[in-house]
N, C-alpha and C. Protein backbone atom coordinates (compact mmCIF):
# COMPACT_ATOMS: atom_id res chain seq x y z
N UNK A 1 43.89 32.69 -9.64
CA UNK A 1 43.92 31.83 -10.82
C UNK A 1 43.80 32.70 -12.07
N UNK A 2 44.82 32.28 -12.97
CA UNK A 2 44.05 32.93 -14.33
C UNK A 2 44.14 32.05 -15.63
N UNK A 3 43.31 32.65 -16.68
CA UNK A 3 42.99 31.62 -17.92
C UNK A 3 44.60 31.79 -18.53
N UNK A 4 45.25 31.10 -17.86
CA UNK A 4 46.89 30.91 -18.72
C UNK A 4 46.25 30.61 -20.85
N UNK A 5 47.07 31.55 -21.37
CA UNK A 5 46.59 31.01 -22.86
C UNK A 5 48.04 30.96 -23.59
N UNK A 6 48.46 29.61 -24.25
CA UNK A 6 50.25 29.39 -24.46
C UNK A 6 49.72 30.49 -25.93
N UNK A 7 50.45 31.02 -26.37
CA UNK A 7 50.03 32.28 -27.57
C UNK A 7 50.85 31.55 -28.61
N UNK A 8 51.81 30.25 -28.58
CA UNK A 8 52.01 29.40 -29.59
C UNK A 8 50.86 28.24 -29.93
N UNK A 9 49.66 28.18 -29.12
CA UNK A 9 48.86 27.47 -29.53
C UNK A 9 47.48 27.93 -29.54
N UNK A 10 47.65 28.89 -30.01
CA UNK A 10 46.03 30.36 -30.84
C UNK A 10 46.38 29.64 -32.04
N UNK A 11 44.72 29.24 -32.24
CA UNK A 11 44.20 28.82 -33.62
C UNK A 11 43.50 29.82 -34.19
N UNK A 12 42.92 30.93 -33.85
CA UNK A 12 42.03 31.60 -34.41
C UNK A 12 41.56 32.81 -33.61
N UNK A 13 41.21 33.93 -34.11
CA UNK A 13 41.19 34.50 -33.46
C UNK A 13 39.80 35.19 -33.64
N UNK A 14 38.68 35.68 -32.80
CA UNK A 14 37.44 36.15 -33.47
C UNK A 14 36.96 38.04 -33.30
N UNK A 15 37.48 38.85 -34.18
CA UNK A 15 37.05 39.92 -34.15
C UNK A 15 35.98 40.65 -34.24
N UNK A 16 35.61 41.86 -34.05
CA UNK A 16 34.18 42.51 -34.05
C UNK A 16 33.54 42.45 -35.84
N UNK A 17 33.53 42.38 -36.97
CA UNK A 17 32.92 41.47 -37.58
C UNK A 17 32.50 40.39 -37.77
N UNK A 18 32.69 40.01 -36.61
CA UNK A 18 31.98 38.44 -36.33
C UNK A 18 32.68 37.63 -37.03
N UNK A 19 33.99 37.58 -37.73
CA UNK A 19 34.72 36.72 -38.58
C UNK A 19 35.44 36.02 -37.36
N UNK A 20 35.56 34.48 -37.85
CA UNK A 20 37.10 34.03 -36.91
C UNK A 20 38.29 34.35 -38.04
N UNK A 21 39.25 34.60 -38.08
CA UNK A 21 40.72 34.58 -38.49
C UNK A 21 41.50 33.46 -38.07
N UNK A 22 41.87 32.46 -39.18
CA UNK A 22 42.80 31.40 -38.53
C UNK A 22 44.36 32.16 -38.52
N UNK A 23 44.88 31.32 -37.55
CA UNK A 23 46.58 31.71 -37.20
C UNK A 23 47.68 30.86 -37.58
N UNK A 24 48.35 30.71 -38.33
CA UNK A 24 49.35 30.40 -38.74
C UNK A 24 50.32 29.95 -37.88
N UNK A 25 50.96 28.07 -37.74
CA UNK A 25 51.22 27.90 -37.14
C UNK A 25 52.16 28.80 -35.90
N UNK A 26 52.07 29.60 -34.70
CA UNK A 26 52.75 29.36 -33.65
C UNK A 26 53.13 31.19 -34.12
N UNK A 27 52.27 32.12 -35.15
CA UNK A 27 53.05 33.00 -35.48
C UNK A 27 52.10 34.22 -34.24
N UNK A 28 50.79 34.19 -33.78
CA UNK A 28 50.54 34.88 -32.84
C UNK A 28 51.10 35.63 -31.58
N UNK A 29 51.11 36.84 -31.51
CA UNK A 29 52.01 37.23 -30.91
C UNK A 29 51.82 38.62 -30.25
N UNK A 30 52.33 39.02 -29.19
CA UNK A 30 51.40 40.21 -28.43
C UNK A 30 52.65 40.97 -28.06
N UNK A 31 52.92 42.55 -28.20
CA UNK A 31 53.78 43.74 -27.78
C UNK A 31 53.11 44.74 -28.05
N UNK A 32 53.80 45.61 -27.59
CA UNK A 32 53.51 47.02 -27.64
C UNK A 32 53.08 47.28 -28.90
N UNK A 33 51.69 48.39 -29.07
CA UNK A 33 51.27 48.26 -30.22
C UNK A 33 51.80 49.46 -30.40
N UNK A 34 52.96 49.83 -31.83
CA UNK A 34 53.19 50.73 -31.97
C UNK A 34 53.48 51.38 -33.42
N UNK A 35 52.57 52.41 -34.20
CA UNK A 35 53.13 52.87 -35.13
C UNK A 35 54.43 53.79 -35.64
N UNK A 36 55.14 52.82 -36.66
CA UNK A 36 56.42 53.39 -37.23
C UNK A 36 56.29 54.01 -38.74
N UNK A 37 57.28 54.82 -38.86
CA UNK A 37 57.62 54.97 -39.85
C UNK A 37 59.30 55.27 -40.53
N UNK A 38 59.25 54.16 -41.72
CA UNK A 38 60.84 54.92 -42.01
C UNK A 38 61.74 54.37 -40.52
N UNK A 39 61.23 53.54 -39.77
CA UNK A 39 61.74 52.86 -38.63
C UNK A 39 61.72 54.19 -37.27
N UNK A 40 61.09 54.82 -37.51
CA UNK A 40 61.03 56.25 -36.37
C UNK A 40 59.73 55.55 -35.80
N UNK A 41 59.41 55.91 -34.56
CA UNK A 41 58.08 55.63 -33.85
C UNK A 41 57.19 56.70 -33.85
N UNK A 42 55.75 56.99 -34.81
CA UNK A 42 54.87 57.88 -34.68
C UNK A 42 54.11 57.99 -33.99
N UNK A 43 53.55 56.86 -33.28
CA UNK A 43 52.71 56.63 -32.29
C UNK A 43 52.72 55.63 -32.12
N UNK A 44 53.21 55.41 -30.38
CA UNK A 44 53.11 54.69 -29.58
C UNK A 44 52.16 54.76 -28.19
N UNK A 45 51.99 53.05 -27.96
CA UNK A 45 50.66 52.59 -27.55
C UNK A 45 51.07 53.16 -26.23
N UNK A 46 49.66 53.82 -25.44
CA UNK A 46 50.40 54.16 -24.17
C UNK A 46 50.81 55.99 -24.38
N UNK A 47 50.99 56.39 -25.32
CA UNK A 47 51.67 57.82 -25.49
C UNK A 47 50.10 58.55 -25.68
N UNK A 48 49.11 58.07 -26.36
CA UNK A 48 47.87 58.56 -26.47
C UNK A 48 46.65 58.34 -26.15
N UNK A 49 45.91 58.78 -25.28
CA UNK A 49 45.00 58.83 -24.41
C UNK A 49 43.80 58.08 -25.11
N UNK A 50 43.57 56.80 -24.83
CA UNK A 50 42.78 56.00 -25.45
C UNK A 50 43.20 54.95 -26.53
N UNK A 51 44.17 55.52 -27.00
CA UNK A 51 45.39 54.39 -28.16
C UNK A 51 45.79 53.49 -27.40
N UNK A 52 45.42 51.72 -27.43
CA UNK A 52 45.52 50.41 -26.38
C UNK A 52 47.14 50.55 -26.29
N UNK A 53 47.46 50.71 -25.66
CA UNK A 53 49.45 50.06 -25.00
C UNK A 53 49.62 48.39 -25.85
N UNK A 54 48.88 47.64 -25.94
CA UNK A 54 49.23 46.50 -26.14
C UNK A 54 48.16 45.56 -27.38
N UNK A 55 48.72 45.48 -28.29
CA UNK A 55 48.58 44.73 -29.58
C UNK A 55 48.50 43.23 -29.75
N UNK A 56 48.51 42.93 -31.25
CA UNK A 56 48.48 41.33 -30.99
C UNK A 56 48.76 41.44 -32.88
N UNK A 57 49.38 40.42 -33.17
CA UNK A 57 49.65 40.00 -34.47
C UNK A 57 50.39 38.62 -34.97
N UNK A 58 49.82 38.27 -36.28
CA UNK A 58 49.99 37.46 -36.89
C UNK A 58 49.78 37.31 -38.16
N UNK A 59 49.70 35.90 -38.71
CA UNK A 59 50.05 35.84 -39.92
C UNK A 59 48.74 34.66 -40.40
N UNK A 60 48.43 34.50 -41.35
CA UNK A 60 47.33 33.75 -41.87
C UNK A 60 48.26 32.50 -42.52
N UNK A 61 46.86 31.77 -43.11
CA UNK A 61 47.57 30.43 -43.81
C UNK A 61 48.19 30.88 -45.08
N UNK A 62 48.01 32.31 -45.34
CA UNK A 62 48.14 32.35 -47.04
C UNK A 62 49.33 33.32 -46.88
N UNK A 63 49.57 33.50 -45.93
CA UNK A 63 51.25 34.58 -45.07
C UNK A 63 50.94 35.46 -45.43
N UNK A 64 49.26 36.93 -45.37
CA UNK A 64 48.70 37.93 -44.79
C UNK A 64 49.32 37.84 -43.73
N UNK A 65 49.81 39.22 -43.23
CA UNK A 65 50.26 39.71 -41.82
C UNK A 65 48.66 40.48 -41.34
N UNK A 66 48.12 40.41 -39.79
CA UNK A 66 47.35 40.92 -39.25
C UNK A 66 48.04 41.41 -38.08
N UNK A 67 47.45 42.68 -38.08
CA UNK A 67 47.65 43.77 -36.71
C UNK A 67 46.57 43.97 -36.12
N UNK A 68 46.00 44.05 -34.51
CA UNK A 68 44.98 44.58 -34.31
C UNK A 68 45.19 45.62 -32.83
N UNK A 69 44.79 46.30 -32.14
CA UNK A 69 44.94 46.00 -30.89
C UNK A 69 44.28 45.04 -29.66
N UNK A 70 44.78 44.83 -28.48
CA UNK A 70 44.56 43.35 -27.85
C UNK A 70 42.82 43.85 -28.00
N UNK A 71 42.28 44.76 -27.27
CA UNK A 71 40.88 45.13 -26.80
C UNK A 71 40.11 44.50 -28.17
N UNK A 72 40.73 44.55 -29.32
CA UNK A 72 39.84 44.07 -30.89
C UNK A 72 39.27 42.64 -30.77
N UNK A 73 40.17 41.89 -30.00
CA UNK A 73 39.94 40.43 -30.06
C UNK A 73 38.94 39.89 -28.77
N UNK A 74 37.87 39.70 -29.58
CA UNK A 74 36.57 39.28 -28.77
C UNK A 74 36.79 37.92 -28.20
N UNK A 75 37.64 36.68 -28.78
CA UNK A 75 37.38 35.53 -28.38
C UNK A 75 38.89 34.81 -28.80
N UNK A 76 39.25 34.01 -28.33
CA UNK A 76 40.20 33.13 -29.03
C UNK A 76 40.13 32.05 -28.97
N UNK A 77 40.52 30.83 -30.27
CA UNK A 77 40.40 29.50 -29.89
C UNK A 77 42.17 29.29 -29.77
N UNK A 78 42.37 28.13 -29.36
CA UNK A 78 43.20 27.61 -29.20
C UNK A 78 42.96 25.80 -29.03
N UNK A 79 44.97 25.29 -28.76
CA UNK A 79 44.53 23.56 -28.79
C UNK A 79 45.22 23.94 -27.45
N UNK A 80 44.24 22.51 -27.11
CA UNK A 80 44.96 22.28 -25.86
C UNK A 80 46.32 21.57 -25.19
């Protein structure tokens, strides 16, 4: 069995400042976490020994973009 979570219905997300972050309808979203530049890849997740393979991002009510990696996110709400 596992905690299936639909990632179009994350309301919030709660990071290690103890803040929740609300999510913008349906914009939550999880890939490879990877830094670019100039559209070149500088570091990618997975290429460096301790750098998480896998990310998570979105967008707020006020359309702030958030990046974190997945391991950042302590809790998530969601609807059912």
């Amino acid at each position: 069995m596992s905690l299936a979570i639909d990632v179009h219905k994350v309301e919030a997300v709660l990071l290690p400042d103890g803040k929740w972050y609300a999510i913008a309808d349906k914009s939550f979203k999880l890939d490879s976490y990877d830094f670019v530049e100039e559209g070149k890849t500088v570091v990618g997740g997975g290429q460096v020994q301790g750098v998480p393979s896998t990310g998570a991002t979105w967008k707020d009510n006020m359309g702030k973009r958030f990046a974190c990696p997945l391991t950042a996110i302590l809790a998530i709400r969601y609807s059912s």
